[in-house]
C-alpha atoms as a PDB file:
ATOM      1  CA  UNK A   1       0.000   0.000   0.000  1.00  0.00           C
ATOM      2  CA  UNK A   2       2.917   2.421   0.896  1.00  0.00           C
ATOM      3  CA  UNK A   3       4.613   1.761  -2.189  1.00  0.00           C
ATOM      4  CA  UNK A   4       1.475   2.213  -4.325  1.00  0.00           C
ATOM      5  CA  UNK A   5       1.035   5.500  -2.503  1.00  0.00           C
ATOM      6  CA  UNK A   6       4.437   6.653  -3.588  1.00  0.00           C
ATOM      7  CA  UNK A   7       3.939   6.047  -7.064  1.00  0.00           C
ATOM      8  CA  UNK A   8       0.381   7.804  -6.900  1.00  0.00           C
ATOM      9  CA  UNK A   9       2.726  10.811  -5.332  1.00  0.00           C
ATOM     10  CA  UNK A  10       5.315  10.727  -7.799  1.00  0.00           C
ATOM     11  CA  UNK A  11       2.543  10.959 -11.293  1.00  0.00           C
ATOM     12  CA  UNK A  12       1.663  13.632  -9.187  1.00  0.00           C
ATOM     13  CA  UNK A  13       4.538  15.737  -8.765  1.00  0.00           C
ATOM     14  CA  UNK A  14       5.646  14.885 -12.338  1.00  0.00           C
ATOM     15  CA  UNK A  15       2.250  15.895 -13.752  1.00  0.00           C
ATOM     16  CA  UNK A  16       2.564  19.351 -11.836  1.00  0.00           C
ATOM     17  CA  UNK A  17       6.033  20.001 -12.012  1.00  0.00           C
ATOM     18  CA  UNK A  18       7.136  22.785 -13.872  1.00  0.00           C
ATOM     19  CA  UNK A  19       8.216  22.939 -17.646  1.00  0.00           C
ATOM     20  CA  UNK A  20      11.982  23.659 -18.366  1.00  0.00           C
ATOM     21  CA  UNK A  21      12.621  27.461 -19.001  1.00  0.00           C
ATOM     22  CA  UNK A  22      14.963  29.335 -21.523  1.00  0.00           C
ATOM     23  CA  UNK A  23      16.873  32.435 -20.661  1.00  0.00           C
ATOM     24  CA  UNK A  24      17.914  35.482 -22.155  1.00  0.00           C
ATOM     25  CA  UNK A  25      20.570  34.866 -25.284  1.00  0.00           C
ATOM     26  CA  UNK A  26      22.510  36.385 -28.280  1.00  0.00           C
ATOM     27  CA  UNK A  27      23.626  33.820 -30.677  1.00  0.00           C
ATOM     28  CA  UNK A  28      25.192  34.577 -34.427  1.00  0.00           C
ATOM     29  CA  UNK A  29      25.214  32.144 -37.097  1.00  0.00           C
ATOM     30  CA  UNK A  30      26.478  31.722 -40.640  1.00  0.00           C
ATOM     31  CA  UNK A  31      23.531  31.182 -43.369  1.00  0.00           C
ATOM     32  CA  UNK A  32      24.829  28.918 -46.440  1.00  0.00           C
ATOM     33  CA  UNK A  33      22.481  27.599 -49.730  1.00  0.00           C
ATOM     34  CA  UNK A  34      24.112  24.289 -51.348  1.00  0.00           C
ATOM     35  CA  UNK A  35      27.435  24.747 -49.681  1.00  0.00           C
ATOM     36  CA  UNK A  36      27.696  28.929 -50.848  1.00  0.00           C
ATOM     37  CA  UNK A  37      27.501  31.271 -48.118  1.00  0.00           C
ATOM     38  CA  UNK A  38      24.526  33.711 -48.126  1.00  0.00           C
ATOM     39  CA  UNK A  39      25.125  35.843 -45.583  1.00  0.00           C
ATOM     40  CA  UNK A  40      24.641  36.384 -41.735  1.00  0.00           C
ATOM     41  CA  UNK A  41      22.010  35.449 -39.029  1.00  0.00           C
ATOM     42  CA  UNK A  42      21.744  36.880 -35.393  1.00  0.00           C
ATOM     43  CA  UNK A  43      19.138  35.358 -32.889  1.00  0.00           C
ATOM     44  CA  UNK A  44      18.259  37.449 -29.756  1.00  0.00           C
ATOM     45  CA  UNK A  45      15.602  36.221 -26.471  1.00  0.00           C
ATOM     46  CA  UNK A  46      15.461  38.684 -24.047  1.00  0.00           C
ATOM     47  CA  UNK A  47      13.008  39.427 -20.953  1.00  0.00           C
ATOM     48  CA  UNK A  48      10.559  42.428 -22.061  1.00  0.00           C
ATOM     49  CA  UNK A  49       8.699  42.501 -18.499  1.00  0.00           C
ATOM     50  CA  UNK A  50       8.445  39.900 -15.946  1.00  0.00           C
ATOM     51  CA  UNK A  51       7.193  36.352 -17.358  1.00  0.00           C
ATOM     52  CA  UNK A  52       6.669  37.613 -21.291  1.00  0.00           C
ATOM     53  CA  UNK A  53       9.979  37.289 -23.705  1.00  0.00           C
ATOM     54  CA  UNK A  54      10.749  38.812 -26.745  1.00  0.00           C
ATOM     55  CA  UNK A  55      12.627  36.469 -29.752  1.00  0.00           C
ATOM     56  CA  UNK A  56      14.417  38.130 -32.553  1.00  0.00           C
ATOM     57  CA  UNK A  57      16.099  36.668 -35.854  1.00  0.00           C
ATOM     58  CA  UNK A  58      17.447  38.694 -38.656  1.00  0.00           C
ATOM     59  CA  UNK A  59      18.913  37.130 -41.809  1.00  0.00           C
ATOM     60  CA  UNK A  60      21.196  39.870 -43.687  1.00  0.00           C
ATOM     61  CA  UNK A  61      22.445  38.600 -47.638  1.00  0.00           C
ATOM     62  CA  UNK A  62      26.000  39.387 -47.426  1.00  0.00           C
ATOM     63  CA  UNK A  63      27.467  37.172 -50.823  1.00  0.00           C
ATOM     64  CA  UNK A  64      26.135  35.806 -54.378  1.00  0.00           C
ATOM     65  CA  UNK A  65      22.337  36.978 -55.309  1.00  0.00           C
ATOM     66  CA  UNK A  66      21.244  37.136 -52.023  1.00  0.00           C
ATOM     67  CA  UNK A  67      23.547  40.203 -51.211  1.00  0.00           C
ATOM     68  CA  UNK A  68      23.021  41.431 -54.714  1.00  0.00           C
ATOM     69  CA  UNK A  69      19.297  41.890 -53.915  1.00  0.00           C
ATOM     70  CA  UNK A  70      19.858  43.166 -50.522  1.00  0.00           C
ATOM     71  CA  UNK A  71      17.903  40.215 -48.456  1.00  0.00           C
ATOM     72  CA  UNK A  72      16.612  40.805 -45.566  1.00  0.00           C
ATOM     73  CA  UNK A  73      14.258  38.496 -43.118  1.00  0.00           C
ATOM     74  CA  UNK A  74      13.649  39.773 -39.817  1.00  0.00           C
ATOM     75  CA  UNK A  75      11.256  37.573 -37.352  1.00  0.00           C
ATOM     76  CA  UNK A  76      10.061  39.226 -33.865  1.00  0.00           C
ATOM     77  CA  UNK A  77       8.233  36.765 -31.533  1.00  0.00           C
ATOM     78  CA  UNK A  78       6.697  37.724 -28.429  1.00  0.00           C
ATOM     79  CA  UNK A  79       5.704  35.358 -25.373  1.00  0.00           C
ATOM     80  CA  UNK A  80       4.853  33.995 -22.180  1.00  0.00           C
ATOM     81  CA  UNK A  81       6.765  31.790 -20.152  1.00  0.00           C
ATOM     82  CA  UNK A  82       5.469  30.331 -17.074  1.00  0.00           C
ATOM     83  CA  UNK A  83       5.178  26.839 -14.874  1.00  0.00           C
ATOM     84  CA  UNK A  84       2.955  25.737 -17.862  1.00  0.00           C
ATOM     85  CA  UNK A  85       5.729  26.487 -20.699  1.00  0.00           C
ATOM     86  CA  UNK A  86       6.073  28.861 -23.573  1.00  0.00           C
ATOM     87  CA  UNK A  87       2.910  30.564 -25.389  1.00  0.00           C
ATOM     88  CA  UNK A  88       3.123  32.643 -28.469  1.00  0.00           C
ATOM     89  CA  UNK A  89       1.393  36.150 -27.905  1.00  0.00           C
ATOM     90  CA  UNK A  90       2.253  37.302 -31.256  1.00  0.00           C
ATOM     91  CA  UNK A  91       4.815  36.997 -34.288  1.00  0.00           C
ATOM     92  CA  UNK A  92       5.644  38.996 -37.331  1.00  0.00           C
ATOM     93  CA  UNK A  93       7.701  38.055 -40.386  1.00  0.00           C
ATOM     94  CA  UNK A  94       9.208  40.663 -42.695  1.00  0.00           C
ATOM     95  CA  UNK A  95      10.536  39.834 -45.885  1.00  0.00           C
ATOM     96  CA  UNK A  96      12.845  42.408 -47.942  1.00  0.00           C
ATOM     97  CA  UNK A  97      14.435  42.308 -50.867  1.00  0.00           C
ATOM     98  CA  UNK A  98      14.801  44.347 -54.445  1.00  0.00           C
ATOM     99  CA  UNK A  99      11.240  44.590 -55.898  1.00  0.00           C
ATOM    100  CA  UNK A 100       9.886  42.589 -53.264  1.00  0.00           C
ATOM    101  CA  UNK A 101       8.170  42.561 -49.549  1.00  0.00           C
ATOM    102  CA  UNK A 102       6.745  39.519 -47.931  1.00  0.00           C
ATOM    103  CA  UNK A 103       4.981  40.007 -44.669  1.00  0.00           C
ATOM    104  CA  UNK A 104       3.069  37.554 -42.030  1.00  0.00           C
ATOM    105  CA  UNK A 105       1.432  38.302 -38.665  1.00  0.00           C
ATOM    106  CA  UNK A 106      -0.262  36.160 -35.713  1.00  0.00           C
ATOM    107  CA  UNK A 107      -1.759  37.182 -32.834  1.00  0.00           C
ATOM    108  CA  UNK A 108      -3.424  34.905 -30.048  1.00  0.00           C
ATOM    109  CA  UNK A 109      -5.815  36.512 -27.460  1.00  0.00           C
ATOM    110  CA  UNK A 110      -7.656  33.685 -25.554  1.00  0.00           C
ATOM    111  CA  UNK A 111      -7.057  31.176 -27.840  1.00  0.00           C
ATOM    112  CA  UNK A 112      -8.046  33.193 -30.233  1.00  0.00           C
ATOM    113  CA  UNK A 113      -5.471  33.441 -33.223  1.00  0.00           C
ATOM    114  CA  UNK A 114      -5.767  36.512 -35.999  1.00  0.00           C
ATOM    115  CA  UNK A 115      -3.478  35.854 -39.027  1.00  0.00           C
ATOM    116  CA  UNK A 116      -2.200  36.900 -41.834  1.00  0.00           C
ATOM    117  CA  UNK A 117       0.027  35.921 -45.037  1.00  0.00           C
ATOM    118  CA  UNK A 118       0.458  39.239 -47.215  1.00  0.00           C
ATOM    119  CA  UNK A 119      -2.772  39.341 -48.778  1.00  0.00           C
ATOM    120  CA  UNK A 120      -4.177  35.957 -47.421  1.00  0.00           C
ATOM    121  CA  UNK A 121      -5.824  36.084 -43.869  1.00  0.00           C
ATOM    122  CA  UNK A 122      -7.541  33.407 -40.934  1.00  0.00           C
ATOM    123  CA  UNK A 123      -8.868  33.684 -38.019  1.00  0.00           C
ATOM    124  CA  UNK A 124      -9.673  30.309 -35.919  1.00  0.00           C
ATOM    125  CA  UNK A 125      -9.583  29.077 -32.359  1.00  0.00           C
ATOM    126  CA  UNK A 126      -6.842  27.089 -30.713  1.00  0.00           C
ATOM    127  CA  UNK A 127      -6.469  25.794 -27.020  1.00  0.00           C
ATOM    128  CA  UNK A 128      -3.852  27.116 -25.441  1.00  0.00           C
ATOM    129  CA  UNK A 129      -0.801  27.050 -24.963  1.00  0.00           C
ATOM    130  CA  UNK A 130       0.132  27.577 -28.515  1.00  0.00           C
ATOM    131  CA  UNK A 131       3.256  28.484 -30.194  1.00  0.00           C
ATOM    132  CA  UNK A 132       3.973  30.361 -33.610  1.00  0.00           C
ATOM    133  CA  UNK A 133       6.426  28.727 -36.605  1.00  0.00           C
ATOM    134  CA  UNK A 134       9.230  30.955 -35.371  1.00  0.00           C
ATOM    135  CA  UNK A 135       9.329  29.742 -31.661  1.00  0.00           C
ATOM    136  CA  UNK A 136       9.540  25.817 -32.477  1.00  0.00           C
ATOM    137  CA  UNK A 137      13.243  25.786 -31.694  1.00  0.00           C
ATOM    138  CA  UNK A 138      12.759  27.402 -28.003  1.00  0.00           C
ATOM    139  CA  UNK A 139       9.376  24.770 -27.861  1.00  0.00           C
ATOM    140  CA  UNK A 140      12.521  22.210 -28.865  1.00  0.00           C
ATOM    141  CA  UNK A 141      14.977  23.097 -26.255  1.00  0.00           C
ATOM    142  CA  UNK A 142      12.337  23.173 -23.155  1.00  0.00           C
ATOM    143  CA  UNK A 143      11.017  19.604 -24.045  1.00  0.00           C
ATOM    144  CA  UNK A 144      14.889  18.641 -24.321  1.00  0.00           C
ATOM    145  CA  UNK A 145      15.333  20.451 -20.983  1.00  0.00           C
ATOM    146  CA  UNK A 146      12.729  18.404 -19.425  1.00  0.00           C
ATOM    147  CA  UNK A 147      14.282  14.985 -20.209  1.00  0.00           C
ATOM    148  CA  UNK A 148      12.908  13.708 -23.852  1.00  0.00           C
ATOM    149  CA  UNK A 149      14.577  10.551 -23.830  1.00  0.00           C
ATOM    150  CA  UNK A 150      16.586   9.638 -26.967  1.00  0.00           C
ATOM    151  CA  UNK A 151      14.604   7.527 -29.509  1.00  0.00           C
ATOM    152  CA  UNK A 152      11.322   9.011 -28.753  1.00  0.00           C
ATOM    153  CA  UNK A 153       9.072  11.454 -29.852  1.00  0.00           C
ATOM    154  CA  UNK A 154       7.202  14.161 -28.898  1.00  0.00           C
ATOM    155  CA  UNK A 155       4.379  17.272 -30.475  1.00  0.00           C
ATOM    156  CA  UNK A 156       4.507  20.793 -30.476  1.00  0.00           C
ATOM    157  CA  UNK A 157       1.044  22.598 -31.104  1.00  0.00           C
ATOM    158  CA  UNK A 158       2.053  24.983 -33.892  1.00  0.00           C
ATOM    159  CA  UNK A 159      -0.869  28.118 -35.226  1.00  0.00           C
ATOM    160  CA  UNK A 160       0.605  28.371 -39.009  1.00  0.00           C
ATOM    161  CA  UNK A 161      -0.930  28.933 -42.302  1.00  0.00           C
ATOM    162  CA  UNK A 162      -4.755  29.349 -40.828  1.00  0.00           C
ATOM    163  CA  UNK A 163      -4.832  25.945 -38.843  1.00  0.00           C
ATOM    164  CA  UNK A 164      -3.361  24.616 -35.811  1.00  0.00           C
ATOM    165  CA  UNK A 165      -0.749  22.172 -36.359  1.00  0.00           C
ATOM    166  CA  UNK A 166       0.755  19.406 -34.622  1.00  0.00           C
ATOM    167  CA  UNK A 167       4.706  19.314 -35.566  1.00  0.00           C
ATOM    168  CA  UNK A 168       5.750  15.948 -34.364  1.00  0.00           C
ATOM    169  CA  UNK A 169       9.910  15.757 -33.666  1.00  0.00           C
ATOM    170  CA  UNK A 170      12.192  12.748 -33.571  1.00  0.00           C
ATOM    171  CA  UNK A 171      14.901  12.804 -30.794  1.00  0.00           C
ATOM    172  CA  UNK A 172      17.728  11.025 -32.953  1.00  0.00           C
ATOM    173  CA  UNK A 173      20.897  10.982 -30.010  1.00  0.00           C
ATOM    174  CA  UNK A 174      24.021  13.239 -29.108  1.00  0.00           C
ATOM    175  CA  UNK A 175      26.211  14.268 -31.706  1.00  0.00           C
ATOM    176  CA  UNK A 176      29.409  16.231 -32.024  1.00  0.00           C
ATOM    177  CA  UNK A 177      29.249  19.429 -34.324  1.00  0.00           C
ATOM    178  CA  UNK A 178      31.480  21.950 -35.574  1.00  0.00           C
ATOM    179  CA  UNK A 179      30.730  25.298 -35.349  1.00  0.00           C
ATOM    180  CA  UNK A 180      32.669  28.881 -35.270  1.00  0.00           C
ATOM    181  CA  UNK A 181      32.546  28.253 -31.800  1.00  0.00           C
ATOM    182  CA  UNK A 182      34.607  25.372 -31.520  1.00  0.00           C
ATOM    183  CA  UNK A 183      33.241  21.387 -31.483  1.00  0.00           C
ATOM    184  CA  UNK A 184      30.362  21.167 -29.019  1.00  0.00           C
ATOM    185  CA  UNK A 185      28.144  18.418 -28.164  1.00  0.00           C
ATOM    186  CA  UNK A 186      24.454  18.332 -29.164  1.00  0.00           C
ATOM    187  CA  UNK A 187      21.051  16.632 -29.581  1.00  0.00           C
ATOM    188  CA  UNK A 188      20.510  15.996 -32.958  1.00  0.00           C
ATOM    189  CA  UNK A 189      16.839  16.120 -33.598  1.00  0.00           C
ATOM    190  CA  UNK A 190      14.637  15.687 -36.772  1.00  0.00           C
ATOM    191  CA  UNK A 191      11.032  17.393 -37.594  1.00  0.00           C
ATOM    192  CA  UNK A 192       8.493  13.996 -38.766  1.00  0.00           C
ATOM    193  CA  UNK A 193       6.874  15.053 -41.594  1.00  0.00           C
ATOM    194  CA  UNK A 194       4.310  13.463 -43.655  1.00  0.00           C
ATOM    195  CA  UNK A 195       6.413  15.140 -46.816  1.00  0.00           C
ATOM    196  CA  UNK A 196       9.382  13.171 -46.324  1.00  0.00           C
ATOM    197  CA  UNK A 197      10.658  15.074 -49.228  1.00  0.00           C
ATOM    198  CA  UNK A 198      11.242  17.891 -47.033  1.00  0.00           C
ATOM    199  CA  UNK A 199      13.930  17.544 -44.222  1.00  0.00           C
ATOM    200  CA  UNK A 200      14.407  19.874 -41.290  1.00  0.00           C
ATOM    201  CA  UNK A 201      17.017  18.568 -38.554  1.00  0.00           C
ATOM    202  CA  UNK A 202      18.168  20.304 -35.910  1.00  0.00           C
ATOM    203  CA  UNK A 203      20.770  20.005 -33.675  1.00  0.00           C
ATOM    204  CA  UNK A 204      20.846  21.520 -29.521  1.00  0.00           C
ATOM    205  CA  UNK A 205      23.779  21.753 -26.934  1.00  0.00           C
ATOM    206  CA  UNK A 206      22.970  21.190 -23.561  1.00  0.00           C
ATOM    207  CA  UNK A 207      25.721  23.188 -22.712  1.00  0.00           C
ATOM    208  CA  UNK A 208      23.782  26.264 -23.973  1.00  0.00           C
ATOM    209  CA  UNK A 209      20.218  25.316 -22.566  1.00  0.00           C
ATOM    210  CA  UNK A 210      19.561  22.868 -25.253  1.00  0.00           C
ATOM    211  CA  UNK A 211      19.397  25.716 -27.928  1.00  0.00           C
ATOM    212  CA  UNK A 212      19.870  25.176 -31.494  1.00  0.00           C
ATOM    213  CA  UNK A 213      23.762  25.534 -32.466  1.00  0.00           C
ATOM    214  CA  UNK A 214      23.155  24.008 -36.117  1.00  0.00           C
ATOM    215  CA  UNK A 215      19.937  23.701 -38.398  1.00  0.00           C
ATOM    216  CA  UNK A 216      19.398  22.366 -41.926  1.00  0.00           C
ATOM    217  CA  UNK A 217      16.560  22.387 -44.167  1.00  0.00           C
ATOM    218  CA  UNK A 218      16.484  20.377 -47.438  1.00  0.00           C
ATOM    219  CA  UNK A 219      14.113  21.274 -50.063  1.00  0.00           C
ATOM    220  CA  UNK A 220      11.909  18.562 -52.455  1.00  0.00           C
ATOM    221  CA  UNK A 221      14.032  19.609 -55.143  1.00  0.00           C
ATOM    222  CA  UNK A 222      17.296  19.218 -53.098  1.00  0.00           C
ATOM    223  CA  UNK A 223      18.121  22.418 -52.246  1.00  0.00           C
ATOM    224  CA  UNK A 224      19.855  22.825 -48.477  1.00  0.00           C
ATOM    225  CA  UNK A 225      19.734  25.347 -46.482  1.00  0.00           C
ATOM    226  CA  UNK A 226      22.359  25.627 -43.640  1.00  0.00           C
ATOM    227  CA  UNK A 227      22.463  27.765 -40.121  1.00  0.00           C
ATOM    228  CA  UNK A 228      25.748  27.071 -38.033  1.00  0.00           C
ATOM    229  CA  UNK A 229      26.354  29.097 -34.679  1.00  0.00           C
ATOM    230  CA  UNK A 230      29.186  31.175 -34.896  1.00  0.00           C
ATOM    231  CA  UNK A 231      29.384  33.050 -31.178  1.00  0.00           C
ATOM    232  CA  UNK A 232      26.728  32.423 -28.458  1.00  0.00           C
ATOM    233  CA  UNK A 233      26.271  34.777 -25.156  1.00  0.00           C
ATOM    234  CA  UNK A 234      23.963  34.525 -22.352  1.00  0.00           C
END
């Protein structure tokens, strides 16, 4: 009976425990198509007020067409982080180029989500928690943080494209990277798609709070796209 009772106690404390946290960073990384660089990326979290974050990436074409046309991509995130885990509040994508702007927005008030893709737009309910397409890799490093066992898999409940999503992930093993930070170990874990033509792997040091040091995303036509961390502070 004791023992039974201390099982019962232990669910308990698991099921109420709370969900791995991610702190304020700046990270850099290098941004290569097919093996040519592109150009830079630099990845900022920081605390806006007590409990709500703010996540920044901007990709800046440096080389080859992409500097030619002036590129840029800037992604702002904002959201909550409590004993429950990370919510998306809102997100906004901006898309620059010569001749060219591509915009998105999402906003989520009471599971509620407003979107919009340039001149497309949704609006639908979703139970929260709920993140956006740009917060994945923090959703990623908190369910590493809270002990995802190698081998197994896990969801993330993604709002993207006027629908809530399930993005299922693969949690492949360690693996040692290089990087312009020197070798580090990570987590090498891969996005389950029904596509399998598509291919988006990503790989997380624990050493930096599970965050993502290296990503690659290969096209159905075999294009690869590559983001490797050059210089990470907390």
């Amino acid at each position: 009976m004791k023992a039974q009772f201390l099982i019962v106690l232990g669910l308990l404390f698991a099921a109420t425990a709370p969900a791995a946290s991610v702190d304020p960073f700046q990270a850099s990384f290098t941004v290569s198509r097919n093996g040519k660089d592109l150009g830079v990326m630099r990845m900022q979290l920081r605390e806006r007020s007590p409990g709500e974050l703010e996540f920044v990436s901007r990709t800046e074409g440096k080389q080859g067409l992409a500097g030619f046309l002036g590129v840029t991509i800037e992604e702002r995130s904002i959201l909550r982080q409590d004993e429950s885990g990370l919510a998306s509040l809102s997100y906004n994508y901006q898309q620059d180029m010569f001749g060219r702007h591509r915009s998105r927005k999402l906003n989520v008030v009471g599971g509620a989500v407003s979107e919009s893709d340039d001149d497309k737009a949704w609006s639908y309910q979703v139970p929260e928690p709920v993140l956006d397409r740009h917060v994945a890799v923090l959703g990623i490093a908190t369910r590493l943080g809270d002990g995802v066992a190698n081998g197994s898999l896990f969801d993330l409940p993604v709002a993207s494209k006027g629908k809530l999503e399930s993005w299922r992930f693969l949690v492949v093993g360690p693996e040692e990277i290089e990087t312009g930070n020197g070798r580090i170990s990570a987590i090498r874990v891969e996005r389950v798609r029904e596509n399998a033509d598509r291919k988006t792997v990503s790989w997380h040091a624990p050493e930096f709070g599970y965050l993502p040091v290296k990503v690659e995303q290969i096209e159905p036509d075999g294009e690869q796209l590559l983001s490797v961390l050059q210089k990470f502070e907390e």
